[in-house]
Every structure is written in structure tokens, then in C-alpha cells.
PDB file of N, CA and C in Angstrom:
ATOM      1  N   UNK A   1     -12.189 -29.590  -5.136  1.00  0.00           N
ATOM      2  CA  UNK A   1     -12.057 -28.475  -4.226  1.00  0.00           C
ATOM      3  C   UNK A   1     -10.720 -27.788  -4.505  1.00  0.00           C
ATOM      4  N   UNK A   2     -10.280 -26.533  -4.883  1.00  0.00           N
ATOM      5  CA  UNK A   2      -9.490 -25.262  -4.711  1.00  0.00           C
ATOM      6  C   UNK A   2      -9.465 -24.617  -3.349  1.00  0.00           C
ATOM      7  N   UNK A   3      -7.773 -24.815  -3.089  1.00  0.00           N
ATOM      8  CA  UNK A   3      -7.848 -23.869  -1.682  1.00  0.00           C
ATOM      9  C   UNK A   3      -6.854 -22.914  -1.905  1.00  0.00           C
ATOM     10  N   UNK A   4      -7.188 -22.045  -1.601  1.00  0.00           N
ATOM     11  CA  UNK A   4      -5.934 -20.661  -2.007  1.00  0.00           C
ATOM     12  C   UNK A   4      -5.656 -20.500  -0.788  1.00  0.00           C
ATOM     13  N   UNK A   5      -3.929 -20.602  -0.664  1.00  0.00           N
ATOM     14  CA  UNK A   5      -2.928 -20.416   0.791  1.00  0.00           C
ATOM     15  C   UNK A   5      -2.365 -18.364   0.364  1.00  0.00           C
ATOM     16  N   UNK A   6      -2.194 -18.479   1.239  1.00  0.00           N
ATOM     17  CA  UNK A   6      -1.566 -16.865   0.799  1.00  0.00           C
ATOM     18  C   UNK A   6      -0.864 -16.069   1.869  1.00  0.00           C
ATOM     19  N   UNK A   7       0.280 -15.348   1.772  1.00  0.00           N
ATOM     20  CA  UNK A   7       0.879 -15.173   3.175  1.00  0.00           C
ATOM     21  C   UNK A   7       1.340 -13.515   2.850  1.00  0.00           C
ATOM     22  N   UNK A   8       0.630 -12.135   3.868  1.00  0.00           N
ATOM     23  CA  UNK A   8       1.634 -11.100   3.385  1.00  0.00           C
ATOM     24  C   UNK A   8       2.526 -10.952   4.555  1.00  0.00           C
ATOM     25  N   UNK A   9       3.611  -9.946   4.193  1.00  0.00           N
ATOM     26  CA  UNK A   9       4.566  -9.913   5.333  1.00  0.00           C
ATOM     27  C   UNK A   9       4.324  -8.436   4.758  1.00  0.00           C
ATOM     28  N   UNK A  10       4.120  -7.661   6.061  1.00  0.00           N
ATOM     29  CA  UNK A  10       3.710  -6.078   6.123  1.00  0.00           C
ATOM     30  C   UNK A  10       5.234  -5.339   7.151  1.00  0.00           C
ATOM     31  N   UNK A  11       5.742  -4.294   6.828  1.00  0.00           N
ATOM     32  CA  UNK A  11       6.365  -3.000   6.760  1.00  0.00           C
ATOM     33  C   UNK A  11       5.413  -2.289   7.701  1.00  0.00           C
ATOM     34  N   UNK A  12       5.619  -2.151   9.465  1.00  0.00           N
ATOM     35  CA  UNK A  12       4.880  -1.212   9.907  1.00  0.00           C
ATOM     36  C   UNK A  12       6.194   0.215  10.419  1.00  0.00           C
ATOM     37  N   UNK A  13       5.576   1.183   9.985  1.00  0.00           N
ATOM     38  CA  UNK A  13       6.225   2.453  10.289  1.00  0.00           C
ATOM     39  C   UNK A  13       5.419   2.722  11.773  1.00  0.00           C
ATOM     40  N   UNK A  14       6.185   3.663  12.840  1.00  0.00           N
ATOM     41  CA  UNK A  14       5.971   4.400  13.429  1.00  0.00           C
ATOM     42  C   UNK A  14       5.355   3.776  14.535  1.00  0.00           C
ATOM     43  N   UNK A  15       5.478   2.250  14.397  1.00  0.00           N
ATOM     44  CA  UNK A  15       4.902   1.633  15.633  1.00  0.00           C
ATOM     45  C   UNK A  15       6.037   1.026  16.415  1.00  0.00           C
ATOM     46  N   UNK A  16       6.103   1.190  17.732  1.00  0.00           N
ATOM     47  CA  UNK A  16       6.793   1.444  18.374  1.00  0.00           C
ATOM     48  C   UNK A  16       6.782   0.513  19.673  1.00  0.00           C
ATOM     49  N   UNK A  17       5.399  -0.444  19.550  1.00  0.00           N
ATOM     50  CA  UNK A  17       5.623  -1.509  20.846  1.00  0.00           C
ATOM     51  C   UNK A  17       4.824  -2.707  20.227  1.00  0.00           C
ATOM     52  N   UNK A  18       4.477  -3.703  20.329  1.00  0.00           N
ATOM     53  CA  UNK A  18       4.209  -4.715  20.285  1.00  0.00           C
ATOM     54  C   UNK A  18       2.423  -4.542  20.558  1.00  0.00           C
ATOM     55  N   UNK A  19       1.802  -3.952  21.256  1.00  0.00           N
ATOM     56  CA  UNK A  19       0.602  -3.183  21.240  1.00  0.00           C
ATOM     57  C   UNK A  19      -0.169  -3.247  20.352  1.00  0.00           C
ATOM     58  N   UNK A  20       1.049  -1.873  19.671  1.00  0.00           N
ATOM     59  CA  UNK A  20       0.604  -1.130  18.650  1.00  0.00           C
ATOM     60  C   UNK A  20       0.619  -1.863  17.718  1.00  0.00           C
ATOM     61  N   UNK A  21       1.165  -2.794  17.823  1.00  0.00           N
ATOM     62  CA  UNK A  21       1.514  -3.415  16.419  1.00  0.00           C
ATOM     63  C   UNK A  21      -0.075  -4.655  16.257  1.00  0.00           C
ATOM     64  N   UNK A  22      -0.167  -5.344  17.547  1.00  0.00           N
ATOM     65  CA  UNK A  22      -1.513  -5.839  17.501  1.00  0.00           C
ATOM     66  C   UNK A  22      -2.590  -5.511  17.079  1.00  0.00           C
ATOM     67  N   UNK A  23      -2.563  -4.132  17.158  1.00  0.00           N
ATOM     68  CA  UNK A  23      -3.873  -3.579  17.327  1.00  0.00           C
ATOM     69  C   UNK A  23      -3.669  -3.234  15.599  1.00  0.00           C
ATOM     70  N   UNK A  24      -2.931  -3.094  15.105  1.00  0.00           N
ATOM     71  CA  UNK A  24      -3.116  -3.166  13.387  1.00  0.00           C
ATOM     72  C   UNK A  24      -3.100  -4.644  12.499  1.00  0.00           C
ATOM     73  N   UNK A  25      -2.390  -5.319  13.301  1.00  0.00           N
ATOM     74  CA  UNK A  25      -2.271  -7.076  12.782  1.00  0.00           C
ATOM     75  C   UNK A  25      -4.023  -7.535  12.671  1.00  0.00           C
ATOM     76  N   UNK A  26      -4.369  -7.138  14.233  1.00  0.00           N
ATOM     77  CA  UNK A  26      -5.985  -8.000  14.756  1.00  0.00           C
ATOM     78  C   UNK A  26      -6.949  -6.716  13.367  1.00  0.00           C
ATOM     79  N   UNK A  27      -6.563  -5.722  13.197  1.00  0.00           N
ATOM     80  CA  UNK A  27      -7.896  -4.744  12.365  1.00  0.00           C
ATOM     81  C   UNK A  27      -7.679  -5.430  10.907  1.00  0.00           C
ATOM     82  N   UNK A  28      -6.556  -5.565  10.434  1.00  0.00           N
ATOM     83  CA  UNK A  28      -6.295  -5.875   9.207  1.00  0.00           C
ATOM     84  C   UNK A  28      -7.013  -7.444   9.162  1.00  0.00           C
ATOM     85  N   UNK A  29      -6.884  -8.509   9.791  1.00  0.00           N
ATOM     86  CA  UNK A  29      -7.200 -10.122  10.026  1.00  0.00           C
ATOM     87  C   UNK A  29      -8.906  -9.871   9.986  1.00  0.00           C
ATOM     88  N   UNK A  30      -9.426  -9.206  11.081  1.00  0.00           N
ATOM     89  CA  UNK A  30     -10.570  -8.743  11.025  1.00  0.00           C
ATOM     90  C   UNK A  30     -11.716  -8.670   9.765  1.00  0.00           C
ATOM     91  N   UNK A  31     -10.692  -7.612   8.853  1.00  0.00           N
ATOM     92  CA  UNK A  31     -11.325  -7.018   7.608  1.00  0.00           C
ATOM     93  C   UNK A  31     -11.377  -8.162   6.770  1.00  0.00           C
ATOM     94  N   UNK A  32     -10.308  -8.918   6.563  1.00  0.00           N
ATOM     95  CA  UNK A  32      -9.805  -9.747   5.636  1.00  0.00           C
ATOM     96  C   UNK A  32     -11.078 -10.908   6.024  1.00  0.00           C
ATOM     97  N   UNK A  33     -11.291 -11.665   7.504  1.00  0.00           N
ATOM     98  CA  UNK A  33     -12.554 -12.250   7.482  1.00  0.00           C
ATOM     99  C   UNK A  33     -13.727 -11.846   7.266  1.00  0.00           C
ATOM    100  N   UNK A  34     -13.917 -10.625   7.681  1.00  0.00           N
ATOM    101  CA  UNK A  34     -15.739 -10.322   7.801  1.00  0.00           C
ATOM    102  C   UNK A  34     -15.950  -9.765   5.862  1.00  0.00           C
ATOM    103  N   UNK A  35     -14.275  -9.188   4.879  1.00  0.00           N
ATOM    104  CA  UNK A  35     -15.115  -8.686   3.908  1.00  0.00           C
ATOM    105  C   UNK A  35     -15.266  -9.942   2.528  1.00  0.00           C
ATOM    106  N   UNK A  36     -14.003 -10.924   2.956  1.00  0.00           N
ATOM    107  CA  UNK A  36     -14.035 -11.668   2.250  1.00  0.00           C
ATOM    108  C   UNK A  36     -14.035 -13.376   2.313  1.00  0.00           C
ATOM    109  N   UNK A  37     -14.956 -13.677   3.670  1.00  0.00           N
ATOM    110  CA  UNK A  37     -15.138 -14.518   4.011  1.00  0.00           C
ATOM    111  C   UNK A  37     -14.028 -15.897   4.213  1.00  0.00           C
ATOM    112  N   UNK A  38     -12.805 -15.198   4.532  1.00  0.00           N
ATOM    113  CA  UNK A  38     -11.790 -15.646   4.407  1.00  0.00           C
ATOM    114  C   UNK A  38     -11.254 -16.617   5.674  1.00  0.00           C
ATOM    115  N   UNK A  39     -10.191 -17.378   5.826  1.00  0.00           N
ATOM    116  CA  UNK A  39      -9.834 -17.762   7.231  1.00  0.00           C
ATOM    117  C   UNK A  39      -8.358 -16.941   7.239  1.00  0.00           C
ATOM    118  N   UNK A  40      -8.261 -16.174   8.516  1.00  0.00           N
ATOM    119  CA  UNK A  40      -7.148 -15.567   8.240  1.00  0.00           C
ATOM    120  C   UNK A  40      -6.517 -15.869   9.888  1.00  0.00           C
ATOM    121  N   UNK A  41      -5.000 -15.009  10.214  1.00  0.00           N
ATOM    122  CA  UNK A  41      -4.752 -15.076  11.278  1.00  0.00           C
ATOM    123  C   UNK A  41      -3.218 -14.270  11.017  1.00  0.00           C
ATOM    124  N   UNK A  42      -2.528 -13.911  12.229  1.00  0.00           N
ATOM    125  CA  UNK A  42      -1.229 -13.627  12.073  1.00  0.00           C
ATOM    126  C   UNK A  42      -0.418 -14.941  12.299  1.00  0.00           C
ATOM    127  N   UNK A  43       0.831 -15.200  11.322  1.00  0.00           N
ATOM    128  CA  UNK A  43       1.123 -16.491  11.355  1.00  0.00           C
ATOM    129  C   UNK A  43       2.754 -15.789  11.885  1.00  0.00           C
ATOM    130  N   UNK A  44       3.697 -15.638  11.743  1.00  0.00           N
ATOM    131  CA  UNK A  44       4.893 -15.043  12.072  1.00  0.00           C
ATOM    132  C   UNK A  44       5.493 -13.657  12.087  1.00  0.00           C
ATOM    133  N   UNK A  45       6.635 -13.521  12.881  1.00  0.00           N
ATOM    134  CA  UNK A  45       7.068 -12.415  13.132  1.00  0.00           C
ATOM    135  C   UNK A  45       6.400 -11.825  14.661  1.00  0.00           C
ATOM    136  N   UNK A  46       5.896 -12.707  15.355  1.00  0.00           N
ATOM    137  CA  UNK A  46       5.204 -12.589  16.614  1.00  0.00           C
ATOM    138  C   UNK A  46       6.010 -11.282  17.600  1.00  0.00           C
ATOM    139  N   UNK A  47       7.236 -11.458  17.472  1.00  0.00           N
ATOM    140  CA  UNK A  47       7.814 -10.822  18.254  1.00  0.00           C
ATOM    141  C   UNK A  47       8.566  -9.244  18.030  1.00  0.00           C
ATOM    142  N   UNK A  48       8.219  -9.074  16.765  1.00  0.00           N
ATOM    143  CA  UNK A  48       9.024  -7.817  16.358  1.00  0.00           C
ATOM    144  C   UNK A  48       7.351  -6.858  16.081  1.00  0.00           C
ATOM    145  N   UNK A  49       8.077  -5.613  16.371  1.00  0.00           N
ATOM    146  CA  UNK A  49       6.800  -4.598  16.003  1.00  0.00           C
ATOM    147  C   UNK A  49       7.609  -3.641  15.178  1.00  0.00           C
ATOM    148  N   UNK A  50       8.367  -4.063  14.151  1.00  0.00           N
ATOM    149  CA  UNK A  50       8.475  -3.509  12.371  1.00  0.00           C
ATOM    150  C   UNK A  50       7.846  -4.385  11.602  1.00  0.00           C
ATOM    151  N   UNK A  51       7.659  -5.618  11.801  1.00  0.00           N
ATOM    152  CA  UNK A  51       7.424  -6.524  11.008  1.00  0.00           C
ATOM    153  C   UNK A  51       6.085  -7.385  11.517  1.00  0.00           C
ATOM    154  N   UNK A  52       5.512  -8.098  10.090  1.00  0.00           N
ATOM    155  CA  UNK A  52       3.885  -8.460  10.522  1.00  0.00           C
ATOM    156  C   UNK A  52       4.036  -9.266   9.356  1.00  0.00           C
ATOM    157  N   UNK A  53       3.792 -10.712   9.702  1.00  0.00           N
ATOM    158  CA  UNK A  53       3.050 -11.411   8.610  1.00  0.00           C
ATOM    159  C   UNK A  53       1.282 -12.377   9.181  1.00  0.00           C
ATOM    160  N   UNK A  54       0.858 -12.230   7.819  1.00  0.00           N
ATOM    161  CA  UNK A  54      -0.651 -12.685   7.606  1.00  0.00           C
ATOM    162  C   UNK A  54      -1.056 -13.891   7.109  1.00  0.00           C
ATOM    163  N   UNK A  55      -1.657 -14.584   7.408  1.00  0.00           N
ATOM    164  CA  UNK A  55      -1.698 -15.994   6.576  1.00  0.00           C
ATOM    165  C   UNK A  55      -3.294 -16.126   6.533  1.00  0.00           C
ATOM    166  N   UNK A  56      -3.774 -16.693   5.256  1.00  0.00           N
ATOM    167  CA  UNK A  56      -5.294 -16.227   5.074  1.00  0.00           C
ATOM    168  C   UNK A  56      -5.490 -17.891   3.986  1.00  0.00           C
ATOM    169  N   UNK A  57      -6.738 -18.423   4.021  1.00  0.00           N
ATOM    170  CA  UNK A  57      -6.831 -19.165   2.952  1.00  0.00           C
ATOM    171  C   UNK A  57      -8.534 -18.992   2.402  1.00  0.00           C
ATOM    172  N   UNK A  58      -8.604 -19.336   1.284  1.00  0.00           N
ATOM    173  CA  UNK A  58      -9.769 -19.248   0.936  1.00  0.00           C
ATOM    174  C   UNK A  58      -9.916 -20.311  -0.222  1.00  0.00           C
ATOM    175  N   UNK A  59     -11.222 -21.141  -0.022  1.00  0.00           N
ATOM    176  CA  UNK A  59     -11.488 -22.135  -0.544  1.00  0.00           C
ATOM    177  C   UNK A  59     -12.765 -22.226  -1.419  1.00  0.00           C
ATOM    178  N   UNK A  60     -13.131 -22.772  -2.413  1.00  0.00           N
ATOM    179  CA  UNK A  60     -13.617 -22.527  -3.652  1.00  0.00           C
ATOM    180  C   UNK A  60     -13.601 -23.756  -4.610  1.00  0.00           C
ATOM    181  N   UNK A  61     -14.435 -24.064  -5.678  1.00  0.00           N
ATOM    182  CA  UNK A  61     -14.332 -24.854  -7.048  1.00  0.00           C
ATOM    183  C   UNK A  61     -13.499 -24.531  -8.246  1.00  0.00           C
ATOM    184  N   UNK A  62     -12.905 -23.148  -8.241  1.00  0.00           N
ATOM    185  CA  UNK A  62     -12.815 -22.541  -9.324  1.00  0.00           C
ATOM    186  C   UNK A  62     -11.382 -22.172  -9.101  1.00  0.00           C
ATOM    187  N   UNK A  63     -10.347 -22.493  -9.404  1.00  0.00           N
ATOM    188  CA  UNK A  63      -9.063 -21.955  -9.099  1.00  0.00           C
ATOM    189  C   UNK A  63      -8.722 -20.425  -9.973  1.00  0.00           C
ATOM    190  N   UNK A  64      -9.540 -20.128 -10.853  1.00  0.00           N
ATOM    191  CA  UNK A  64      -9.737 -18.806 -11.417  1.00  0.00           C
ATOM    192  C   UNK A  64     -10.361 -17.627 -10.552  1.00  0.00           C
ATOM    193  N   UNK A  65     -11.247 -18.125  -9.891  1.00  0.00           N
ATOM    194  CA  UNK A  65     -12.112 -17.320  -8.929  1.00  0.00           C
ATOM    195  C   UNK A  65     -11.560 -17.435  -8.022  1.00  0.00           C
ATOM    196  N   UNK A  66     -10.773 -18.200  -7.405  1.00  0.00           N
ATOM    197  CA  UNK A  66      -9.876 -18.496  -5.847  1.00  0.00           C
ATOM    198  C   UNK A  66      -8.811 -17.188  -6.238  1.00  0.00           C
ATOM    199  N   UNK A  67      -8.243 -17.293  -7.213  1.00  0.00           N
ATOM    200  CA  UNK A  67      -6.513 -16.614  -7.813  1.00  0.00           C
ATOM    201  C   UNK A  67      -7.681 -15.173  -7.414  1.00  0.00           C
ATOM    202  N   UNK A  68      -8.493 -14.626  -8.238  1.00  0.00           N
ATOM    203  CA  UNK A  68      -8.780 -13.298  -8.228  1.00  0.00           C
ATOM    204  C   UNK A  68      -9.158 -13.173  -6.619  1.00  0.00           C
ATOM    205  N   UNK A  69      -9.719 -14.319  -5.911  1.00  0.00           N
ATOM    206  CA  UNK A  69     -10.294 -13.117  -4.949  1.00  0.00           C
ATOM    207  C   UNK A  69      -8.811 -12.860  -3.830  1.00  0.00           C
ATOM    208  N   UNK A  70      -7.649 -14.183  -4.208  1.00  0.00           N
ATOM    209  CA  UNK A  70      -6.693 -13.711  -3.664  1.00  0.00           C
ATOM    210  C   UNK A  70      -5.679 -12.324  -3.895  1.00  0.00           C
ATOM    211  N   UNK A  71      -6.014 -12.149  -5.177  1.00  0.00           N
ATOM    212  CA  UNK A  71      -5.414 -10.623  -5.552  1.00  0.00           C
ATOM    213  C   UNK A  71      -6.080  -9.736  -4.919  1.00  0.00           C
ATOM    214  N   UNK A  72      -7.513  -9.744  -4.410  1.00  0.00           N
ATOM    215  CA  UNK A  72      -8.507  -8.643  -4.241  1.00  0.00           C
ATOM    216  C   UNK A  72      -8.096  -8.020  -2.882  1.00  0.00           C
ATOM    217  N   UNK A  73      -7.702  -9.871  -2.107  1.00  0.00           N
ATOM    218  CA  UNK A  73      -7.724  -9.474  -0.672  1.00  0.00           C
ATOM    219  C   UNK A  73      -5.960  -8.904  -0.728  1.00  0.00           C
ATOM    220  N   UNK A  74      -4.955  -9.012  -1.565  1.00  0.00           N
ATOM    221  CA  UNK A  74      -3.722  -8.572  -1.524  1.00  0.00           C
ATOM    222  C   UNK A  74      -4.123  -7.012  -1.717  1.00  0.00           C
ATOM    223  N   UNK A  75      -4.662  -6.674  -3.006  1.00  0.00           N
ATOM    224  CA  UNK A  75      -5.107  -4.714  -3.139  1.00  0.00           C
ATOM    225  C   UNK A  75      -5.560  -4.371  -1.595  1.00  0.00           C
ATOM    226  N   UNK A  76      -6.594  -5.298  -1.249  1.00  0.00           N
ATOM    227  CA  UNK A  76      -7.671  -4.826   0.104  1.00  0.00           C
ATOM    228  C   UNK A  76      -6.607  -3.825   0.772  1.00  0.00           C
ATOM    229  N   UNK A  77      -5.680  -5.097   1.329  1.00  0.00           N
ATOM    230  CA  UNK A  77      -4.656  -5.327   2.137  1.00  0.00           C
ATOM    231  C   UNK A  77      -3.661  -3.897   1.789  1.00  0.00           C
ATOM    232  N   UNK A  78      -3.090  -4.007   0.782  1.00  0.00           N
ATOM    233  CA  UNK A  78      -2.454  -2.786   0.509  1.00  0.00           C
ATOM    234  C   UNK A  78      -3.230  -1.270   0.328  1.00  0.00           C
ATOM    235  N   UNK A  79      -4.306  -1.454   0.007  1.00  0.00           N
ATOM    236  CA  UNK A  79      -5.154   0.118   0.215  1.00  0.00           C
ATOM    237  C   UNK A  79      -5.545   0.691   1.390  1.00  0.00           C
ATOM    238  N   UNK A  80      -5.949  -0.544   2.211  1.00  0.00           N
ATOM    239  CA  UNK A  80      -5.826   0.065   3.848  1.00  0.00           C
ATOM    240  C   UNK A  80      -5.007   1.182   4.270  1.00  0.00           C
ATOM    241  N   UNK A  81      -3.937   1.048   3.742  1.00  0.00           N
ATOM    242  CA  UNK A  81      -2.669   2.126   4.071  1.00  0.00           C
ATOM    243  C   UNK A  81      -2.047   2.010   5.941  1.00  0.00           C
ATOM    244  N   UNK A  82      -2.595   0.970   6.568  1.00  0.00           N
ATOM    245  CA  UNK A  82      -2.294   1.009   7.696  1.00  0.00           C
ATOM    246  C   UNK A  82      -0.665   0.051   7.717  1.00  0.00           C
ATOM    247  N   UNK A  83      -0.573  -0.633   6.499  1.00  0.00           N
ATOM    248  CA  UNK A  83       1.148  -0.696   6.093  1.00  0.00           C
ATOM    249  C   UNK A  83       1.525  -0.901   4.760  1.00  0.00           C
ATOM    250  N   UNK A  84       2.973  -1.079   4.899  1.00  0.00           N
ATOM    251  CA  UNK A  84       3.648  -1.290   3.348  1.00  0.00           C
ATOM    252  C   UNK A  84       4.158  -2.608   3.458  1.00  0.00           C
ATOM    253  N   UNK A  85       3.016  -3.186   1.996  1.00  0.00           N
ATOM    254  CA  UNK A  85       3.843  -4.933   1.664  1.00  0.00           C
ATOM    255  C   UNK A  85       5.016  -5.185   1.415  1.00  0.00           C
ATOM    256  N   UNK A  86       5.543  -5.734   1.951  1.00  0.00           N
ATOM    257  CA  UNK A  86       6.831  -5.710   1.724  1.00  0.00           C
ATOM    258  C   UNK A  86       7.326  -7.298   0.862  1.00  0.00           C
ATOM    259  N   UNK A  87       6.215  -8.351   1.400  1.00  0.00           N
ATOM    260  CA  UNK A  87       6.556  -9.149   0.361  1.00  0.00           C
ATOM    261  C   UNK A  87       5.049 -10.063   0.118  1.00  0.00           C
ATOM    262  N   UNK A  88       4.566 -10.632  -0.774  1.00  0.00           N
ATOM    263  CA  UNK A  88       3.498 -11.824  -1.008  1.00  0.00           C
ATOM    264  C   UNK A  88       3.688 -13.399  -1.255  1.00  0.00           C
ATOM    265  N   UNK A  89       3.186 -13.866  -0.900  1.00  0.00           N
ATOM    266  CA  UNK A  89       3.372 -15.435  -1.681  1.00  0.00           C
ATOM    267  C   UNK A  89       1.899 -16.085  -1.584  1.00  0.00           C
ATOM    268  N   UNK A  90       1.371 -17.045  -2.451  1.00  0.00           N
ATOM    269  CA  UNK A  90       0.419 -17.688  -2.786  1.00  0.00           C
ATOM    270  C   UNK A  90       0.820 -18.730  -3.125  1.00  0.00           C
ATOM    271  N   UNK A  91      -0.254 -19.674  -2.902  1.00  0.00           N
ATOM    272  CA  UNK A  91      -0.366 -21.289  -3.769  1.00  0.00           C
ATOM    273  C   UNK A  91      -1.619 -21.539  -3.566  1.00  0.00           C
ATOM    274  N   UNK A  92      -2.358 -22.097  -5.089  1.00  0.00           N
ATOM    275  CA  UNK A  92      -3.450 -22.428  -5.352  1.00  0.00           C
ATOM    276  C   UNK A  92      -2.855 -24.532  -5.441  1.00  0.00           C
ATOM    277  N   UNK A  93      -3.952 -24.606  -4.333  1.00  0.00           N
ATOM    278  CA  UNK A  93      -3.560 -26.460  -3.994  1.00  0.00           C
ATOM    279  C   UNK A  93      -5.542 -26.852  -4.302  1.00  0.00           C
ATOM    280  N   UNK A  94      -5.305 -27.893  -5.771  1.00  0.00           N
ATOM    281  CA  UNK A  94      -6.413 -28.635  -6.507  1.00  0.00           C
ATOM    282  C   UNK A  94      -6.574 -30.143  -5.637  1.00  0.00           C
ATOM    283  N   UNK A  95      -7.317 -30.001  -4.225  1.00  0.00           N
ATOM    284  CA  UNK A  95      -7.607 -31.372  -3.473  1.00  0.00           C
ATOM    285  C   UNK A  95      -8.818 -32.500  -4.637  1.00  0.00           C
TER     286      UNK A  95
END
């Protein structure tokens, strides 16, 4: 078994309360489960509304096929345009 860990930390502009900032954390987590069958959630930065991080894993046989679909869901993530990545990290863990 292959499990791909993966964490983004998102850059929100123009949001201005803690709300607002939910309501783009929960759409983005959303997408990330229903398009890529993923387990996702907001993992830190709970308290600031400039800042947003994501924590997602996805599990698989193939640590080739785990790595790509973790890039896919990083593009996903950045084409949304609802923020700017500001940083990524991954680890592919062979149980």
C-alpha cells in the first residue's frame, strides 16, 4: 500500500474575516474530495484569515500514480484561482 500525505498553505487576498475565509477553505476541501476521491480537511492556521493550510491524503498501489494524482490535485488547487500557493509539501509513505 502507497499513501500520499500532502499539505498546501494558501495566500488569501481580500478576505477580511474568518467567515470568509471558511467559506473558501470548506469549497476548496470539498472539490479536492468529491473530484479526486481524496481525504482532505483544513489542518492549520485556524485562526488567521490571510492564511489557509490543507492537508489531503490519497492512497493507492502505485507510488507513480499516487505522485501524479498528487500534482493534479496541487494544479486543481492552484487553477481554482480562489488563492495563491504560497507553499507545498508531500511525502509518498510505502506501508
Amino acid at each position: 500500500m502507497v499513501v500520499g500525505c500532502a499539505r498546501i498553505r494558501l495566500r488569501l487576498f481580500e478576505v477580511h474575516s474568518l467567515k470568509a475565509k471558511r467559506s473558501i477553505v470548506r469549497s476548496t476541501v470539498a472539490r479536492i474530495q468529491n473530484q479526486f476521491q481524496a481525504a482532505a480537511a483544513e489542518t492549520g492556521l485556524n485562526d488567521s484569515h490571510e492564511w489557509a493550510e490543507i492537508g489531503f491524503a490519497v492512497v493507492g498501489n502505485d507510488a507513480a500514480l499516487i505522485n501524479s494524482r498528487v500534482d493534479k490535485i496541487f494544479n486543481y488547487v492552484d487553477a481554482m484561482g480562489l488563492a495563491m500557493i504560497a507553499d507545498t509539501n508531500m511525502e509518498i509513505i510505502h506501508l
